[in-house]
PDB file of N, CA and C in Angstrom:
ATOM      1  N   UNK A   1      19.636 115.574-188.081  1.00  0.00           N
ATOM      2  CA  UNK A   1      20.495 114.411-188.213  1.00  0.00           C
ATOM      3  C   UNK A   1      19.684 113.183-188.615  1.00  0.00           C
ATOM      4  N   UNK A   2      18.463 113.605-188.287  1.00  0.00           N
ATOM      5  CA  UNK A   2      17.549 112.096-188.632  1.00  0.00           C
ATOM      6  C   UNK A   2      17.359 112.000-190.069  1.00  0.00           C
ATOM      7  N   UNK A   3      17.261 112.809-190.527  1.00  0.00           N
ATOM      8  CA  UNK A   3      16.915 112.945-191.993  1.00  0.00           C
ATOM      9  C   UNK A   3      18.034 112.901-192.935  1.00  0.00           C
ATOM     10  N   UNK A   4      19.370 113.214-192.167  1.00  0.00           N
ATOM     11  CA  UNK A   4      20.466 112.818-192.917  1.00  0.00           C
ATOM     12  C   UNK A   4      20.598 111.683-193.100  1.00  0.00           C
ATOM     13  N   UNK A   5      20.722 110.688-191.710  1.00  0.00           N
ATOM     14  CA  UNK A   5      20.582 109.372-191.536  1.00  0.00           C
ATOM     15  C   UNK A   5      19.717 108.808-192.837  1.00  0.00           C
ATOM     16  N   UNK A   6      18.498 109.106-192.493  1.00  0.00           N
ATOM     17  CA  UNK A   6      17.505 108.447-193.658  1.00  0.00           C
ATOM     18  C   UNK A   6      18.222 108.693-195.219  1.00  0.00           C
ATOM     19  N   UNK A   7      18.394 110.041-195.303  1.00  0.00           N
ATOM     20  CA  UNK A   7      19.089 110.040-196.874  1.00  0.00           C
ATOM     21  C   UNK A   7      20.159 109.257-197.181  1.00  0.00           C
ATOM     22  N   UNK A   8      21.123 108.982-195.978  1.00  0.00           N
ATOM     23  CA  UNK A   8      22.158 107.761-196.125  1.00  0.00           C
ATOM     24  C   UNK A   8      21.738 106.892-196.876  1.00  0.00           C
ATOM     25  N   UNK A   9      20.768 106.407-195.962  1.00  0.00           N
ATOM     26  CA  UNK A   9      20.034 104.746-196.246  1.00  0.00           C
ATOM     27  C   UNK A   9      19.430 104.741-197.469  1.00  0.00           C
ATOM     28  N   UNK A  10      18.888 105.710-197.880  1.00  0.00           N
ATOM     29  CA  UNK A  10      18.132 105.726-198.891  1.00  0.00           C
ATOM     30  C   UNK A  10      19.209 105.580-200.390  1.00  0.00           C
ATOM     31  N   UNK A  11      20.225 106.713-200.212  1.00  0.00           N
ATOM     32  CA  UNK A  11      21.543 106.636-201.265  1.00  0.00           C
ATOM     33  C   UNK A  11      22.243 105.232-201.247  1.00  0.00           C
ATOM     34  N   UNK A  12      22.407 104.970-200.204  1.00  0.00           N
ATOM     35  CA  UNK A  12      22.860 103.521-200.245  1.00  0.00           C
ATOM     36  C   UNK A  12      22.217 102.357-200.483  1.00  0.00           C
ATOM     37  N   UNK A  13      21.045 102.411-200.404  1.00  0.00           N
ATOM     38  CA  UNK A  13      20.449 101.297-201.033  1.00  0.00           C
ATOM     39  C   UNK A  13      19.989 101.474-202.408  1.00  0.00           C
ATOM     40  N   UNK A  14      19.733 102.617-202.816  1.00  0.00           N
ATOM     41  CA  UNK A  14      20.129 102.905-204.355  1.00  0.00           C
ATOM     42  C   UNK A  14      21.519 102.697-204.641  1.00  0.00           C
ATOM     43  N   UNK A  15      22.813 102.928-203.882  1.00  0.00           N
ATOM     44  CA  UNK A  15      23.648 102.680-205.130  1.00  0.00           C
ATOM     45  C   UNK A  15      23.734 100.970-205.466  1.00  0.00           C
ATOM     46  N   UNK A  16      23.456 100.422-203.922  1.00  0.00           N
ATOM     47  CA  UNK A  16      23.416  98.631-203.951  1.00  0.00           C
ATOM     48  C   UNK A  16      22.468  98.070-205.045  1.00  0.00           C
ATOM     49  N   UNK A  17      21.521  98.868-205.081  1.00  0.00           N
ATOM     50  CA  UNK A  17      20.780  98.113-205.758  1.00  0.00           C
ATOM     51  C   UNK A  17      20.760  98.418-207.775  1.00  0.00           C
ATOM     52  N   UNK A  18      21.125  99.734-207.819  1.00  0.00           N
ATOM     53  CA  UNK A  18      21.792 100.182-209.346  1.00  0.00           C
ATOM     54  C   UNK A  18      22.700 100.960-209.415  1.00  0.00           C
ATOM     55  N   UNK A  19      23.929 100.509-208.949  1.00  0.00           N
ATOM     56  CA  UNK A  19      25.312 101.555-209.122  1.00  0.00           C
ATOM     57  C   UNK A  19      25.375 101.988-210.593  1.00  0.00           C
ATOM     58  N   UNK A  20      24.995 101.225-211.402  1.00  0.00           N
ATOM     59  CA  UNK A  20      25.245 101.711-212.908  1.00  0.00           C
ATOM     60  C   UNK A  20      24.343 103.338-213.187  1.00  0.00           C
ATOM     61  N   UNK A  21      23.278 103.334-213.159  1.00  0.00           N
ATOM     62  CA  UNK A  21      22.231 104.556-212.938  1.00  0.00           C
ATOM     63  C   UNK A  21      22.745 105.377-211.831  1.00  0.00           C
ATOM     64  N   UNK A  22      23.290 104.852-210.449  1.00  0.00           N
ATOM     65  CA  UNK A  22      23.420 105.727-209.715  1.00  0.00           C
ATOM     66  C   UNK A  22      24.321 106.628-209.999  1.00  0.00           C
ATOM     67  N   UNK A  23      25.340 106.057-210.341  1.00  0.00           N
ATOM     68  CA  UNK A  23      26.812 106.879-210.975  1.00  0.00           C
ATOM     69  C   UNK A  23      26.535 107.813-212.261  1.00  0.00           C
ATOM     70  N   UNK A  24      25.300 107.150-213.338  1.00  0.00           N
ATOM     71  CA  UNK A  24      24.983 107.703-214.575  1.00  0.00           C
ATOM     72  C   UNK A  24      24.685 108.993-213.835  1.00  0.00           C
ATOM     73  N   UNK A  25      23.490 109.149-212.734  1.00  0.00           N
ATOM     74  CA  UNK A  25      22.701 110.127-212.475  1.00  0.00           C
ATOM     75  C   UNK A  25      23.525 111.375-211.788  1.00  0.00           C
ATOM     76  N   UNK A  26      24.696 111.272-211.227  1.00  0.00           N
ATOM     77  CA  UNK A  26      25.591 111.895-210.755  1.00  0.00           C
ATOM     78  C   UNK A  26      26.723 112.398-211.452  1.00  0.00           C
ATOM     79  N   UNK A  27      26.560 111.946-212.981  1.00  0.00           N
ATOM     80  CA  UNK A  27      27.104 112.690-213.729  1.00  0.00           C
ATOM     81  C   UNK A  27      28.719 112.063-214.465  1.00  0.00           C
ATOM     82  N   UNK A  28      29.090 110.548-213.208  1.00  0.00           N
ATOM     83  CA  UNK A  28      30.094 110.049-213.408  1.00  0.00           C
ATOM     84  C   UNK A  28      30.222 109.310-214.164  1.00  0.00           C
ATOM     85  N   UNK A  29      29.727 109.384-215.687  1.00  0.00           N
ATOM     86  CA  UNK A  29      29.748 107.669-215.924  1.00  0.00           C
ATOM     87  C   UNK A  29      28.594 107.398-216.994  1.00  0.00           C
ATOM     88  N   UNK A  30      28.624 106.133-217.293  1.00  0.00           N
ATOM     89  CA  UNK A  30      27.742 105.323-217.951  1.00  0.00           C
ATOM     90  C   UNK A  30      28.148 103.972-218.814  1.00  0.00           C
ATOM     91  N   UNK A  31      28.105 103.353-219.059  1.00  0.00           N
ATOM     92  CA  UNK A  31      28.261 101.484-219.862  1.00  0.00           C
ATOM     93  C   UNK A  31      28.796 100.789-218.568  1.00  0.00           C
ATOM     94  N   UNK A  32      28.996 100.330-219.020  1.00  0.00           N
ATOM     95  CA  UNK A  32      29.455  99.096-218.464  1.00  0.00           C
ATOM     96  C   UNK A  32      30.811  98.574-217.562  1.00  0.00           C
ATOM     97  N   UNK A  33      31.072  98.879-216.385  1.00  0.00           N
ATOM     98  CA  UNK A  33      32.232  98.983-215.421  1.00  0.00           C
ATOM     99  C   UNK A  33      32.586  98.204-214.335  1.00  0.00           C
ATOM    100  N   UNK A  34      32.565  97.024-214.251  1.00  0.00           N
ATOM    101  CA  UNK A  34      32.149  96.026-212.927  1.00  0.00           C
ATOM    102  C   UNK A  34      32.942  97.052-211.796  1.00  0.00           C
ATOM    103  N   UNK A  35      33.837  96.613-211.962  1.00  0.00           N
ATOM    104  CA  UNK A  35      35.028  97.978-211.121  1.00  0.00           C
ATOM    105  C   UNK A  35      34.518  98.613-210.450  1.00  0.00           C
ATOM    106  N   UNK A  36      33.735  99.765-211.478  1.00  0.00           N
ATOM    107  CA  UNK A  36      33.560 101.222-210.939  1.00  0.00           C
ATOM    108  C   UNK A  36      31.761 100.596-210.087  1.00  0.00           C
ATOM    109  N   UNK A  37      31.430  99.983-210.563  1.00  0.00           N
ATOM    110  CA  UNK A  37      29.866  98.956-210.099  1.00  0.00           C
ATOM    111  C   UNK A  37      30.456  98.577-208.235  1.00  0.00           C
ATOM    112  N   UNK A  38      31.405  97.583-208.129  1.00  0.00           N
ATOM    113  CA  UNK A  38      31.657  97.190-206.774  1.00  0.00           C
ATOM    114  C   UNK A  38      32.260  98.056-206.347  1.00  0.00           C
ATOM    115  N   UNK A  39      32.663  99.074-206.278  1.00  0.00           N
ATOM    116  CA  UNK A  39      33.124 100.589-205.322  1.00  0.00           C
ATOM    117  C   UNK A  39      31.709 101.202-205.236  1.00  0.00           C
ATOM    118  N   UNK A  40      30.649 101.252-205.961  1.00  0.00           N
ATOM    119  CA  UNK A  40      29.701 101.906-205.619  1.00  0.00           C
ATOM    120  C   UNK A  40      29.038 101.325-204.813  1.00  0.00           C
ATOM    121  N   UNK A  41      28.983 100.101-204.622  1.00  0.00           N
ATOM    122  CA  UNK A  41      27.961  99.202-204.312  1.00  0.00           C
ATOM    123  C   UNK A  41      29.074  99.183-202.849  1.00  0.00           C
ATOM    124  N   UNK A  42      29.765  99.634-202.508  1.00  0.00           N
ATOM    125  CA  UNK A  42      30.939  99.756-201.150  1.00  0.00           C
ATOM    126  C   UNK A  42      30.359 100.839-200.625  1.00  0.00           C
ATOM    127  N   UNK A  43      30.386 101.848-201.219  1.00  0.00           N
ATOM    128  CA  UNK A  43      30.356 102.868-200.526  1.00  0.00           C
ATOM    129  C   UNK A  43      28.543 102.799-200.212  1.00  0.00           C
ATOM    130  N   UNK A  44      27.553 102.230-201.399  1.00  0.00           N
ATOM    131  CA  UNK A  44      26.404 102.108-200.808  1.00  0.00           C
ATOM    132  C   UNK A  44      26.511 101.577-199.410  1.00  0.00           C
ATOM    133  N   UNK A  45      27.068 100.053-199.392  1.00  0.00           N
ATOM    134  CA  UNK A  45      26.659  99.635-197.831  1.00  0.00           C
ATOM    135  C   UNK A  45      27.765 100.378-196.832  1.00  0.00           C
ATOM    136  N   UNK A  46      28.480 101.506-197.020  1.00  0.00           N
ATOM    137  CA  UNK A  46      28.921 102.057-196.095  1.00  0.00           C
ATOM    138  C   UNK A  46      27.940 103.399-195.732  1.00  0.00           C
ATOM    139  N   UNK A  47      27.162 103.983-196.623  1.00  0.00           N
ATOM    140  CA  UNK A  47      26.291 105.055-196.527  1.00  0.00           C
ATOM    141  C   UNK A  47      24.883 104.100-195.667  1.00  0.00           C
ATOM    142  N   UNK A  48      24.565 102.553-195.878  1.00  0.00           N
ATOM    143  CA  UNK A  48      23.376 102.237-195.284  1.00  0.00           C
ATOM    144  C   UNK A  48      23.794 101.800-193.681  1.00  0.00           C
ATOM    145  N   UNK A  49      25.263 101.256-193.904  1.00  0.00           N
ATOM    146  CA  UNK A  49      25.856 101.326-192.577  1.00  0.00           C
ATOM    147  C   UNK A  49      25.909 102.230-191.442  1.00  0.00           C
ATOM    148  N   UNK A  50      26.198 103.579-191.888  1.00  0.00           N
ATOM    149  CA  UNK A  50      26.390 105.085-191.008  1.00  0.00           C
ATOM    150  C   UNK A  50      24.877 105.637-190.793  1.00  0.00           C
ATOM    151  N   UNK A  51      24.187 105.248-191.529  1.00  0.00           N
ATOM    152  CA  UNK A  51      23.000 105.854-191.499  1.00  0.00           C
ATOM    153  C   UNK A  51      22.058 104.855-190.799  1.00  0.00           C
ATOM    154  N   UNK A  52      22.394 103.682-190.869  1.00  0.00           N
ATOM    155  CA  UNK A  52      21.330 103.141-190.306  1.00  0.00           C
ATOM    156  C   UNK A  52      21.846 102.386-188.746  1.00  0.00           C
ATOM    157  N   UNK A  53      22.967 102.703-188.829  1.00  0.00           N
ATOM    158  CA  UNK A  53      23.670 103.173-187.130  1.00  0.00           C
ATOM    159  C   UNK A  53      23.363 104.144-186.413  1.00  0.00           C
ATOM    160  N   UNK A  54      22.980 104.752-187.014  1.00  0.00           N
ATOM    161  CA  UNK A  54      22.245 106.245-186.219  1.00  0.00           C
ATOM    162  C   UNK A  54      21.055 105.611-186.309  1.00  0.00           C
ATOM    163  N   UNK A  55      20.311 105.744-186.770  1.00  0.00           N
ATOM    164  CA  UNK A  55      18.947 105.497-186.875  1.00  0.00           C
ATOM    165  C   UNK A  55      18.409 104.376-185.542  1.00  0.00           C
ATOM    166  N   UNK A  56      19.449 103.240-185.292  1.00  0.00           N
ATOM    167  CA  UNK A  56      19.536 102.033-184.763  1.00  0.00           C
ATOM    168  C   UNK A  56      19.468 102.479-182.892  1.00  0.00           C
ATOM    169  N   UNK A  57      20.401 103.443-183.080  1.00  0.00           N
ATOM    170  CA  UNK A  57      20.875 103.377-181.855  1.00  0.00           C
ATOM    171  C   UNK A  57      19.956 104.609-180.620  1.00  0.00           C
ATOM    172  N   UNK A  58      21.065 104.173-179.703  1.00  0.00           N
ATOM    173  CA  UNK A  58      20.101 105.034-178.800  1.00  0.00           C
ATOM    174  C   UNK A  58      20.678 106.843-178.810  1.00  0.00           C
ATOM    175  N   UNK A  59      20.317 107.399-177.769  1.00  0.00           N
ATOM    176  CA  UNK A  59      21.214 109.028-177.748  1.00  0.00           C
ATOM    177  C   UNK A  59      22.737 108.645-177.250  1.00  0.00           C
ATOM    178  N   UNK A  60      23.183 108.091-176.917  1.00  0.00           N
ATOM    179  CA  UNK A  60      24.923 107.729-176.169  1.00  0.00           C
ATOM    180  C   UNK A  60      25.513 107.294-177.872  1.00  0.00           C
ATOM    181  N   UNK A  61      24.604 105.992-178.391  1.00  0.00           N
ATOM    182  CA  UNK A  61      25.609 105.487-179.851  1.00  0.00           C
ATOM    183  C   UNK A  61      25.156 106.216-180.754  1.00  0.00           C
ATOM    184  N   UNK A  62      24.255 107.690-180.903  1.00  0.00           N
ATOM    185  CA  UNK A  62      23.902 108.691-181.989  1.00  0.00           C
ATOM    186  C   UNK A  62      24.653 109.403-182.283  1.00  0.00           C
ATOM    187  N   UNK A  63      25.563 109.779-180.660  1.00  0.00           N
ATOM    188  CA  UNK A  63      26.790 110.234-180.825  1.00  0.00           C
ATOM    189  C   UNK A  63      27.593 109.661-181.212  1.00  0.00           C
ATOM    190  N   UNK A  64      28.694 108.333-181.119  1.00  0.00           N
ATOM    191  CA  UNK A  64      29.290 107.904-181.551  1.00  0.00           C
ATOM    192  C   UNK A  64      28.894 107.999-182.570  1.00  0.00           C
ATOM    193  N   UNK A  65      27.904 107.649-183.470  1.00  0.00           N
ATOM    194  CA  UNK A  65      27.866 107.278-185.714  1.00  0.00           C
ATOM    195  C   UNK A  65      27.264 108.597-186.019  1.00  0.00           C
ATOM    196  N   UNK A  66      27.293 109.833-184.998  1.00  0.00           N
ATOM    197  CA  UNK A  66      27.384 111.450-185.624  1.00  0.00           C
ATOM    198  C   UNK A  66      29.020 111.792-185.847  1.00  0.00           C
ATOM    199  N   UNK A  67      29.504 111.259-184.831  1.00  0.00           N
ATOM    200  CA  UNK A  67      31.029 111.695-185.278  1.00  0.00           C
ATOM    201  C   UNK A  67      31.475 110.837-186.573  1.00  0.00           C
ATOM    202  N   UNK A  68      31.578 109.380-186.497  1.00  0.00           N
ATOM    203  CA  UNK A  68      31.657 108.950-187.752  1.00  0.00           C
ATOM    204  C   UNK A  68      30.992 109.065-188.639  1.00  0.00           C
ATOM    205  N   UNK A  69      30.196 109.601-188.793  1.00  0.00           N
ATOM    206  CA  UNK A  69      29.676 110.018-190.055  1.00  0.00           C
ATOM    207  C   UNK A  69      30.386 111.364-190.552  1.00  0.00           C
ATOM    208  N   UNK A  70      30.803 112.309-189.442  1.00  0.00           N
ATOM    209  CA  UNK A  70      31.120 113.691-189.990  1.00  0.00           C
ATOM    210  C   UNK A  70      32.688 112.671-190.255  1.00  0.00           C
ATOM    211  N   UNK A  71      33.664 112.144-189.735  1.00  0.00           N
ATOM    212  CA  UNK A  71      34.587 112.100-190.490  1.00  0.00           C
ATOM    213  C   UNK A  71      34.466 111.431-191.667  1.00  0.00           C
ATOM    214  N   UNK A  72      33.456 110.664-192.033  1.00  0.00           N
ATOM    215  CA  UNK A  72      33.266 109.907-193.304  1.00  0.00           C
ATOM    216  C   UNK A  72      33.008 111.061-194.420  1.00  0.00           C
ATOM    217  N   UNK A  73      31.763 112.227-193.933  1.00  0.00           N
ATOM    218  CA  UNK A  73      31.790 112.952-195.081  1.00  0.00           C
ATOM    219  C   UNK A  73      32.932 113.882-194.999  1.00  0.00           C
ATOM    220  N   UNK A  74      33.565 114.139-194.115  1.00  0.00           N
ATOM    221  CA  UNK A  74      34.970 115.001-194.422  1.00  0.00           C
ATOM    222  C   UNK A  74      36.047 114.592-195.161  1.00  0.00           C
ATOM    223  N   UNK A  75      35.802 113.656-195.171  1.00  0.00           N
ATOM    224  CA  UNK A  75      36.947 112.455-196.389  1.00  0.00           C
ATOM    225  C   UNK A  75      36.332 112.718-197.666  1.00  0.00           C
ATOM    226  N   UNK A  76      34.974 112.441-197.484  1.00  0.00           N
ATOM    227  CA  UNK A  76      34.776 112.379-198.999  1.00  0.00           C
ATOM    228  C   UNK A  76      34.653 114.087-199.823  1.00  0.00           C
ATOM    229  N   UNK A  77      34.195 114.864-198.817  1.00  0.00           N
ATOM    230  CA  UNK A  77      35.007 116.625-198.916  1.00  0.00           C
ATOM    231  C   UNK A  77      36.417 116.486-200.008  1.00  0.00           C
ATOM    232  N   UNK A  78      37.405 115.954-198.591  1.00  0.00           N
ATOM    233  CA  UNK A  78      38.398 115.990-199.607  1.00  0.00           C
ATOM    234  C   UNK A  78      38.675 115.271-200.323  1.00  0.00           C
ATOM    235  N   UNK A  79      38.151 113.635-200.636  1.00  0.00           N
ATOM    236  CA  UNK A  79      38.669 113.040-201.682  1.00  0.00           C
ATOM    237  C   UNK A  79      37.816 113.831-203.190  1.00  0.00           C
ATOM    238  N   UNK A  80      36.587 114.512-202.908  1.00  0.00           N
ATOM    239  CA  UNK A  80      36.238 115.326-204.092  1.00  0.00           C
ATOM    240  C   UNK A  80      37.193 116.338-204.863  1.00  0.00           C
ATOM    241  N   UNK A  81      37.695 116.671-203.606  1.00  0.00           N
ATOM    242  CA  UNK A  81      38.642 118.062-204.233  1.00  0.00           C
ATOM    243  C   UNK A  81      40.177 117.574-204.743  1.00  0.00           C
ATOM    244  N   UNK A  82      40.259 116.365-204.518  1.00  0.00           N
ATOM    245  CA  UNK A  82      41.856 115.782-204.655  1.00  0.00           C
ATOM    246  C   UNK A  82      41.299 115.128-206.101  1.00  0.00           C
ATOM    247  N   UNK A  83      40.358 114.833-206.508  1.00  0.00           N
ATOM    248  CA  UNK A  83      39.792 114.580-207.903  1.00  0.00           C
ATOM    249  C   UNK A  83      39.624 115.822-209.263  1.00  0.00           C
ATOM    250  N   UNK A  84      39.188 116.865-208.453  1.00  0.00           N
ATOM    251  CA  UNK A  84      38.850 117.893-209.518  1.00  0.00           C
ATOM    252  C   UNK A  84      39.307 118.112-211.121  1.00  0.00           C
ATOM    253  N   UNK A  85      40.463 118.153-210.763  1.00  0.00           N
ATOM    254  CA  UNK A  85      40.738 117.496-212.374  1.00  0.00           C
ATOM    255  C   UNK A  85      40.540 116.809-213.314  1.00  0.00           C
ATOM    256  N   UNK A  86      39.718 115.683-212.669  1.00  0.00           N
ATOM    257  CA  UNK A  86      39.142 114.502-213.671  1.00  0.00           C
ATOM    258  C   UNK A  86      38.176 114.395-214.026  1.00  0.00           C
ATOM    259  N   UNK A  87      37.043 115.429-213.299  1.00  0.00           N
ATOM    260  CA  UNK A  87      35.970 115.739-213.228  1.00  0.00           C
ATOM    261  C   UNK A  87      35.120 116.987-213.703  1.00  0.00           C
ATOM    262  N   UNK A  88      34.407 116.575-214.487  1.00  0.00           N
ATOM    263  CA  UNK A  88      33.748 118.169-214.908  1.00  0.00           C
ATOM    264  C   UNK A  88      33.485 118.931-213.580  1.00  0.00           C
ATOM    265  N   UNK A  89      33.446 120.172-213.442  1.00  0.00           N
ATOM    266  CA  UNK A  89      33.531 121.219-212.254  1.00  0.00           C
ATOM    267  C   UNK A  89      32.258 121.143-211.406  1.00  0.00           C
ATOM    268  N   UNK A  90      30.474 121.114-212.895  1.00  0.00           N
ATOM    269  CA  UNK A  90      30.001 120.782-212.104  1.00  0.00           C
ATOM    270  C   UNK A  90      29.613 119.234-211.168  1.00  0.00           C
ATOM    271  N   UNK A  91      29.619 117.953-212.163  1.00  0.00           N
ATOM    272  CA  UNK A  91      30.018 117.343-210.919  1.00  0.00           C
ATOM    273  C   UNK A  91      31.195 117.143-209.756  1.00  0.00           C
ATOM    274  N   UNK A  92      32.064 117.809-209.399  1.00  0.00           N
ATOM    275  CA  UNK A  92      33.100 117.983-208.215  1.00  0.00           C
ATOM    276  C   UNK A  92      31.656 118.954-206.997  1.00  0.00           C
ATOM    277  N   UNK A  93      31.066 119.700-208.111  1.00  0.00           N
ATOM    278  CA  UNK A  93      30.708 120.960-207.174  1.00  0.00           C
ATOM    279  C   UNK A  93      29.688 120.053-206.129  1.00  0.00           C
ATOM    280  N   UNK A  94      29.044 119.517-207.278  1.00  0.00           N
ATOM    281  CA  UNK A  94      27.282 119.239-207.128  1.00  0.00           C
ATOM    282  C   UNK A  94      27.924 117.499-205.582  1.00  0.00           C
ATOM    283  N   UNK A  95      29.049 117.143-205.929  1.00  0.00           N
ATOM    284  CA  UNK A  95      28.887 115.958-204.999  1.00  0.00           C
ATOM    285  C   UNK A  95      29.681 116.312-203.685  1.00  0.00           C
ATOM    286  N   UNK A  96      30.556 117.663-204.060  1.00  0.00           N
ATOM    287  CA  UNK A  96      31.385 118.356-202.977  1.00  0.00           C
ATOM    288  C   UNK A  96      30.643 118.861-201.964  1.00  0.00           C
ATOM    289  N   UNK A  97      29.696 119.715-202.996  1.00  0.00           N
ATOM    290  CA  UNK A  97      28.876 120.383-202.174  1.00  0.00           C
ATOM    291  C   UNK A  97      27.485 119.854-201.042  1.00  0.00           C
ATOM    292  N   UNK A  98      27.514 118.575-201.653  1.00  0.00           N
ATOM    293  CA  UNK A  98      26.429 117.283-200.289  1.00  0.00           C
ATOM    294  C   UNK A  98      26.915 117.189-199.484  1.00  0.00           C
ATOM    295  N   UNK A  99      28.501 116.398-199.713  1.00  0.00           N
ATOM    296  CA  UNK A  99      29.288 116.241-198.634  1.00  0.00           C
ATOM    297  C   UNK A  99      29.451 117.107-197.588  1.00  0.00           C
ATOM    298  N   UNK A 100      29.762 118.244-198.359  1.00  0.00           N
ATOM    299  CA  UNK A 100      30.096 119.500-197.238  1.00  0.00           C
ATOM    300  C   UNK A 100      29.057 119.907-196.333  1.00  0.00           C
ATOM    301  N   UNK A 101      27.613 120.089-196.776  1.00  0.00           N
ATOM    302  CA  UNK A 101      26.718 119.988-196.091  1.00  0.00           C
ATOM    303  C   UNK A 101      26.661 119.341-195.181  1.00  0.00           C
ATOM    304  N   UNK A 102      26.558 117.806-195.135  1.00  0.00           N
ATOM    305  CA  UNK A 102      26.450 116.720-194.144  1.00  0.00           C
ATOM    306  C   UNK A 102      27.654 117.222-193.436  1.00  0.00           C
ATOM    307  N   UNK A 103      28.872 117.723-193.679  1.00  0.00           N
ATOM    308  CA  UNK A 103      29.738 117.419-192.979  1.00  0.00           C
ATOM    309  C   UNK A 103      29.192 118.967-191.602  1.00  0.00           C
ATOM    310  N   UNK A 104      28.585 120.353-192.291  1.00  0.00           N
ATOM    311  CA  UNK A 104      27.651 121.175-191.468  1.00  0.00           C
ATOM    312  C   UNK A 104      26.944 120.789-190.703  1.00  0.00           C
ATOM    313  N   UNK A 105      26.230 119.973-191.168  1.00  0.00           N
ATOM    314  CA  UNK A 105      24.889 118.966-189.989  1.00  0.00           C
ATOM    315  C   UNK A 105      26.097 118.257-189.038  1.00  0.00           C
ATOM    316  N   UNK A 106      26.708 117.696-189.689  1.00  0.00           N
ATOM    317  CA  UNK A 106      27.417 116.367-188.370  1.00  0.00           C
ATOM    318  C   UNK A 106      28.395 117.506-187.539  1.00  0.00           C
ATOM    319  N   UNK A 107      28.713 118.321-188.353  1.00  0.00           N
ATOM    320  CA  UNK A 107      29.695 119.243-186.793  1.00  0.00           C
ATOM    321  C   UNK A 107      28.640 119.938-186.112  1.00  0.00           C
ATOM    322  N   UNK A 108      27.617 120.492-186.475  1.00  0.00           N
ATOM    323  CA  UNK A 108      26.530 120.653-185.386  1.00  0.00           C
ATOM    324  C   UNK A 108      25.692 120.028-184.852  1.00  0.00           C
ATOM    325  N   UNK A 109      26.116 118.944-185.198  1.00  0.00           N
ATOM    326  CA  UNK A 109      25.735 117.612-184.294  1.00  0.00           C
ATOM    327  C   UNK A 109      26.356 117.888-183.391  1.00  0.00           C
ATOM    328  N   UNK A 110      27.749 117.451-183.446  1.00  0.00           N
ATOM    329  CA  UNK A 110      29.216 117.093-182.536  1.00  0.00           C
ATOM    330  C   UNK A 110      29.609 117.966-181.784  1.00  0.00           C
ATOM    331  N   UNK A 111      29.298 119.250-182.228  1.00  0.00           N
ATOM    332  CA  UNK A 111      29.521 120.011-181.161  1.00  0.00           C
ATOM    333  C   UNK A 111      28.170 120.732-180.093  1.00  0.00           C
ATOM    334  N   UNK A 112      26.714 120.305-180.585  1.00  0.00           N
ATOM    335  CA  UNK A 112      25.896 120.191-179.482  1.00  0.00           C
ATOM    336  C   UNK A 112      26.299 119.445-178.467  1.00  0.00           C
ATOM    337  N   UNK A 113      26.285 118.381-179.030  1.00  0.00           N
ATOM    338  CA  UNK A 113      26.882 116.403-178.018  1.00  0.00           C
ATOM    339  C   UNK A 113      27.535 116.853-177.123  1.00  0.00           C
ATOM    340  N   UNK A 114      28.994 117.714-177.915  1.00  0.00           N
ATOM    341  CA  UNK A 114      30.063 118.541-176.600  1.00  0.00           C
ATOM    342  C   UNK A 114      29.673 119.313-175.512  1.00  0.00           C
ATOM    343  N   UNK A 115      29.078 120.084-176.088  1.00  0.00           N
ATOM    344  CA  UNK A 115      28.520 121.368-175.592  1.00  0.00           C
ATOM    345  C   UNK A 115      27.389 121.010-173.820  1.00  0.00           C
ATOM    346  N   UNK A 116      26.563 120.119-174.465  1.00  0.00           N
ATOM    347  CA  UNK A 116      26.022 119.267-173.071  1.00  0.00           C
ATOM    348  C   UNK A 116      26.514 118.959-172.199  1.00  0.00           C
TER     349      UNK A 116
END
């Protein structure tokens, strides 16, 4: 989970700091989009937010921003797949398939946390 955390922070302060490249590099995109620029640059400080809430906190609030984080990437799970159509297959796969991961790490997070 620590290293997810860190990759948060790390994605998110890349997209804050070049959403234009970040989006290029992911396959979505390229010129010039203010639009599609301030949604990235959202979801950056929501990825440096979740991640660096974990990182921040102690074992009691690791739990709390492990669960929000798994519902954050379970959203973005399905907002990938409610897109597919608009999207070449492999990027749906390639950004579906992160999400889904993290969303593996954060339920075996969440359900260690329980399990204790």
């Amino acid at each position: 989970m620590t290293n997810l955390a860190r990759g948060r922070v790390a994605l998110g302060v890349a997209a804050l700091a070049a959403p234009r490249l970040t989006v290029k590099l992911m396959g979505m995109g390229g010129g010039a989009d203010p639009g599609r620029d301030y949604v990235v640059r959202m979801f950056g400080a929501r990825e440096v937010a979740v991640g660096a809430g974990y990182l921040l906190s102690d074992e009691n609030g690791r739990r709390l921003w492990a669960r929000l984080g798994l519902a954050v990437d379970a959203l973005d799970v399905t907002s990938g797949l409610k897109t597919r159509k608009a999207l070449p297959l492999w990027v749906t796969a390639g950004a579906v398939g992160i999400a889904a991961s993290a969303v593996g790490i954060g339920a075996a997070k969440v359900a260690s946390d329980i399990v204790r």
